[in-house]
Protein backbone atom coordinates (compact mmCIF):
# COMPACT_ATOMS: atom_id res chain seq x y z
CA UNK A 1 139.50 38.45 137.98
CA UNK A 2 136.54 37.11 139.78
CA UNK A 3 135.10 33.68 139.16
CA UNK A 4 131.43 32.19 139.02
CA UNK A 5 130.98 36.03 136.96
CA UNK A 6 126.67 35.75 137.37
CA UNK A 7 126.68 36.28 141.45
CA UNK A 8 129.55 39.26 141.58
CA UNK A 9 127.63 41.96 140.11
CA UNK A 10 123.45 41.36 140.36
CA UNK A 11 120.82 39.42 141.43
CA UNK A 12 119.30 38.94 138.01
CA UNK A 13 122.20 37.21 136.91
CA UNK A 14 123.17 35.05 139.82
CA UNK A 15 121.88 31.48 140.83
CA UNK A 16 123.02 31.93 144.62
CA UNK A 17 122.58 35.59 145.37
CA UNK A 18 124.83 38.28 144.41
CA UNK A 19 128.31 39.51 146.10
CA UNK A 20 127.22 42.97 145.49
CA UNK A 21 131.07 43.79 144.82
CA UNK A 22 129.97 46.62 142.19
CA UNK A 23 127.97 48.54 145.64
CA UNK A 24 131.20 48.24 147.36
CA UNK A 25 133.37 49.68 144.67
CA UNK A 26 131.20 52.64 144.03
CA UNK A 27 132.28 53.38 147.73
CA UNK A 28 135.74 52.46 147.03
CA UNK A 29 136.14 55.06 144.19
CA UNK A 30 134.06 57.44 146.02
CA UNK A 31 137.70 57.54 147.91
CA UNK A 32 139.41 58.15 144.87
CA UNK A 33 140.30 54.32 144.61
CA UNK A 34 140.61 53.09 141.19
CA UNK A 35 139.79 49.27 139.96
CA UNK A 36 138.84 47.19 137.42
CA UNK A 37 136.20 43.82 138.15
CA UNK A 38 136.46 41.30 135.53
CA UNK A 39 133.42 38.55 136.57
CA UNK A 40 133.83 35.48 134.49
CA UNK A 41 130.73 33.69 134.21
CA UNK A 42 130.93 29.94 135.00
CA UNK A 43 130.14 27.49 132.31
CA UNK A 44 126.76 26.58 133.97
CA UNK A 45 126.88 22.39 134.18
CA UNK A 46 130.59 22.16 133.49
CA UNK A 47 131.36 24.73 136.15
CA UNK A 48 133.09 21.47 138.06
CA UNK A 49 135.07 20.64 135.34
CA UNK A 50 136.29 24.00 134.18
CA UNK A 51 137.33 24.65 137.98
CA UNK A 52 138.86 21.74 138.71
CA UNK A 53 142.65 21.18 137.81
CA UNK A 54 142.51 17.70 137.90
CA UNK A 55 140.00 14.73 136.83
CA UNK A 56 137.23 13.70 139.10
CA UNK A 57 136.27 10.31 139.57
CA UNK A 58 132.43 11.52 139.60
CA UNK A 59 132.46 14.91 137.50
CA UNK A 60 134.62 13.79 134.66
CA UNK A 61 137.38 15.38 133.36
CA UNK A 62 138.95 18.25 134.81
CA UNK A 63 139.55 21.62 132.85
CA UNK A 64 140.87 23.50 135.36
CA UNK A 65 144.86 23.88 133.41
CA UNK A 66 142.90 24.85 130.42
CA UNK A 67 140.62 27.68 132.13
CA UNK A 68 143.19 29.05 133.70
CA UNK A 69 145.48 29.72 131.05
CA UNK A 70 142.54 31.40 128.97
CA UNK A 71 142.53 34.00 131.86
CA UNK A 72 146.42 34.38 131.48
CA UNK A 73 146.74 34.11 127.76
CA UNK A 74 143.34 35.49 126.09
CA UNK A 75 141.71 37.19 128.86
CA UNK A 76 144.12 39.21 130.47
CA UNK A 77 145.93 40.21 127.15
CA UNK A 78 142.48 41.44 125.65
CA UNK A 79 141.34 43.55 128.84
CA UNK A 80 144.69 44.81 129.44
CA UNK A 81 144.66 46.08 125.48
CA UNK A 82 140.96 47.16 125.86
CA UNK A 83 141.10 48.88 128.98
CA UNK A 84 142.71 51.12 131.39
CA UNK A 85 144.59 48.79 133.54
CA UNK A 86 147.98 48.62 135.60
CA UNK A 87 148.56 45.10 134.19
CA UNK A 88 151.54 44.40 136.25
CA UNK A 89 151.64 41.40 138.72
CA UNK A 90 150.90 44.00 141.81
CA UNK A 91 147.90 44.95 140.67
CA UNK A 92 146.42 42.11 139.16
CA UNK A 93 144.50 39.60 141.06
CA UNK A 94 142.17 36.35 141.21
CA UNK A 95 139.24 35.80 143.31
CA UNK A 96 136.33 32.79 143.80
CA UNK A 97 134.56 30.66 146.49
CA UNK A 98 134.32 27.11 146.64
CA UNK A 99 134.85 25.27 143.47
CA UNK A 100 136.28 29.00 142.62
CA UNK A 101 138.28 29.14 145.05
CA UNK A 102 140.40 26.16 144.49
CA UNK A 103 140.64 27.46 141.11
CA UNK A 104 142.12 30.68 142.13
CA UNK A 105 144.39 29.17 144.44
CA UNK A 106 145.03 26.89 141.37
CA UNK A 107 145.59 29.64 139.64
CA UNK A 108 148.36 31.65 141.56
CA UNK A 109 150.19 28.51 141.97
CA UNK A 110 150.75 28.44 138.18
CA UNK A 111 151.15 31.55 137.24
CA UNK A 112 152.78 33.13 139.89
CA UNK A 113 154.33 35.92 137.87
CA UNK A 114 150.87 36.73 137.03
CA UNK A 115 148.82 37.30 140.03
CA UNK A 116 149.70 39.14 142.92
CA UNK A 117 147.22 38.59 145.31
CA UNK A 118 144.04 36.25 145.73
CA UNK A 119 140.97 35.86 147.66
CA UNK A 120 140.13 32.18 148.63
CA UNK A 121 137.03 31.78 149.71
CA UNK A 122 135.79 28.45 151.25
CA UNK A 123 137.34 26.87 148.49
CA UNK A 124 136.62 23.19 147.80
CA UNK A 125 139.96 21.37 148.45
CA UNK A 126 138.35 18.41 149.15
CA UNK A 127 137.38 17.84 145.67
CA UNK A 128 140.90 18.00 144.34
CA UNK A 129 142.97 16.56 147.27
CA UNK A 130 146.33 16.70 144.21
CA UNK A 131 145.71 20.44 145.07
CA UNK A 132 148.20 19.58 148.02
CA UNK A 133 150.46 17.97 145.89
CA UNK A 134 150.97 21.38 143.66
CA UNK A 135 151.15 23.16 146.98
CA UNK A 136 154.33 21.34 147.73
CA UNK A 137 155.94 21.47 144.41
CA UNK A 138 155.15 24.91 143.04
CA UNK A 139 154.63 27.40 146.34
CA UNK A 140 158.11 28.54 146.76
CA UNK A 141 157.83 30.09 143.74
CA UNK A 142 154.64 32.30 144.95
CA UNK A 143 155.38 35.19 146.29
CA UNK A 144 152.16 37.24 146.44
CA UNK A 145 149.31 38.53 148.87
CA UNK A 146 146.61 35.05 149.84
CA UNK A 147 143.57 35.45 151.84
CA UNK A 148 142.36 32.54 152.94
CA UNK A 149 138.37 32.42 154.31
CA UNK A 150 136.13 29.69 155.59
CA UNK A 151 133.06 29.82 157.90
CA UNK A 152 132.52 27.49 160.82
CA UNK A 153 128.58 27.37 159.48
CA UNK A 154 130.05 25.69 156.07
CA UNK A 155 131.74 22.39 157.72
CA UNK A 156 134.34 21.11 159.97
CA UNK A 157 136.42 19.81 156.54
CA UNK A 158 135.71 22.92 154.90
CA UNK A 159 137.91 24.97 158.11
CA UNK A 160 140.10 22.15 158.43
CA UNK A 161 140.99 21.71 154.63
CA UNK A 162 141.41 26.06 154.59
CA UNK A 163 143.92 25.84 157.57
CA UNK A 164 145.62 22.99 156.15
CA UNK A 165 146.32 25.07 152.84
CA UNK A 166 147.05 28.19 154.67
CA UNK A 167 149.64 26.03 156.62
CA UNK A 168 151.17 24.23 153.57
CA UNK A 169 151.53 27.73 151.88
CA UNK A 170 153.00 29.15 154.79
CA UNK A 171 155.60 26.61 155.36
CA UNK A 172 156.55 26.39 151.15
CA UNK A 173 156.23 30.25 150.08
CA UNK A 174 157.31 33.91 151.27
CA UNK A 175 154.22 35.52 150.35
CA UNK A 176 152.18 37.48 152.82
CA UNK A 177 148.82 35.55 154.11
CA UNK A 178 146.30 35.39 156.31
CA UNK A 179 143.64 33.20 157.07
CA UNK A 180 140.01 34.35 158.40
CA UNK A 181 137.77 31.86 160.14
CA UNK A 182 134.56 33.00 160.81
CA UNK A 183 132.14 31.75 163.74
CA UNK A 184 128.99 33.19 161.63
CA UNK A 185 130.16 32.18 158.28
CA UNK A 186 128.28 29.98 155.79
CA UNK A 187 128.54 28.55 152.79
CA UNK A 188 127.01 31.50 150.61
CA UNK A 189 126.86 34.84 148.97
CA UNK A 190 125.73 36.56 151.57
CA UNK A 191 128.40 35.25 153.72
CA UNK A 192 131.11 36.03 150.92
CA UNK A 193 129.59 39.31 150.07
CA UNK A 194 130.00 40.76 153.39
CA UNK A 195 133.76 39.61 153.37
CA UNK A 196 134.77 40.50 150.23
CA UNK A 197 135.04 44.52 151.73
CA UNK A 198 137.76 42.95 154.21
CA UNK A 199 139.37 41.37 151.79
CA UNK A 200 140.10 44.16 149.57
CA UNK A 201 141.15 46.26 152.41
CA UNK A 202 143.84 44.12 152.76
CA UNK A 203 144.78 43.79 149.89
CA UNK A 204 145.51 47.18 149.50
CA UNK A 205 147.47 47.07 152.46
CA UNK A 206 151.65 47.68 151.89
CA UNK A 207 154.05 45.09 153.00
């Protein structure tokens, strides 16, 4: 389950540039890798709200509780009916950068039954500092597979705020994580596109 759904699949679509993440998978299944890309499209000018958990002093309210649990409780139910999937926790995960990745990191913290691994991408914990807060409270009931990536291109809070998180989770939950800092990375598709491959690798990988 992939957030911001108009920049996974094509350039048409997107606002920012595409991830490209349906190229990569027709190499993944080329290996006889199976998978399933659901790319939620964001909600255009209430993209901040819908990603954020919590209210904003400048965007507003936040919708974040109530997008999430549309994934959990409409979403997933309907695609799971609809479609070929292993809908256990194992094989189901949740994926964004910046406003969606603090979303999907929102996300797993939640539901942790639900999603067994994530991809945070140079998510935008500075937005929602309370994100912290649910870190504390609800991560040693996570128990899942986290990757963590920020570029040193995007900002010294952005890196900062990642390995902070990474940290926090570490020291509250069992779950396997790593974090990826990278000295070429940027704020951007491109940049997430060409990590996305290294992500999924290790996801795959067993404990």
């Amino acid at each position: 389950y992939m957030q911001d759904g108009q920049n996974v699949f094509d350039d048409a679509t997107a606002y920012a540039g595409e991830w490209g993440v349906d190229e990569f998978f027709d190499d993944v299944c080329a290996k006889g890798i199976e998978a399933i890309v659901v790319a939620i499209d964001n909600g255009g000018i209430k993209r901040m709200n819908e990603y954020s958990p919590y209210d904003m002093e400048e965007a507003g309210k936040g919708e974040g509780d109530e997008y999430v649990d549309f994934i959990v409780k409409t979403l997933k139910p309907f695609i799971d009916k609809n479609y070929r999937t292993a809908a256990n926790k194992e094989n189901t995960a949740i994926a964004g950068s910046s406003m969606g990745g603090l979303i999907s990191l929102y996300a797993v913290l939640k539901y942790p039954k639900v999603f067994g691994g994530a991809g945070i991408f140079s998510p935008s914990l500075w937005v929602s500092p309370k994100i912290f807060d649910d870190i504390q409270e609800r991560a040693s009931r996570v128990k899942s597979k986290i990757y963590f990536y920020a570029g040193k291109k995007e900002s010294t809070a952005m890196v900062s705020q990642a390995l902070k998180a990474f940290e926090q989770m570490n020291l509250y939950s069992k779950s396997r994580m790593t974090i990826v800092i990278r000295s070429d990375g940027e704020h951007s598709e491109a940049s997430w596109r060409k990590e996305f491959p290294a992500f999924y690798e290790w996801l795959l990988q067993q404990d």
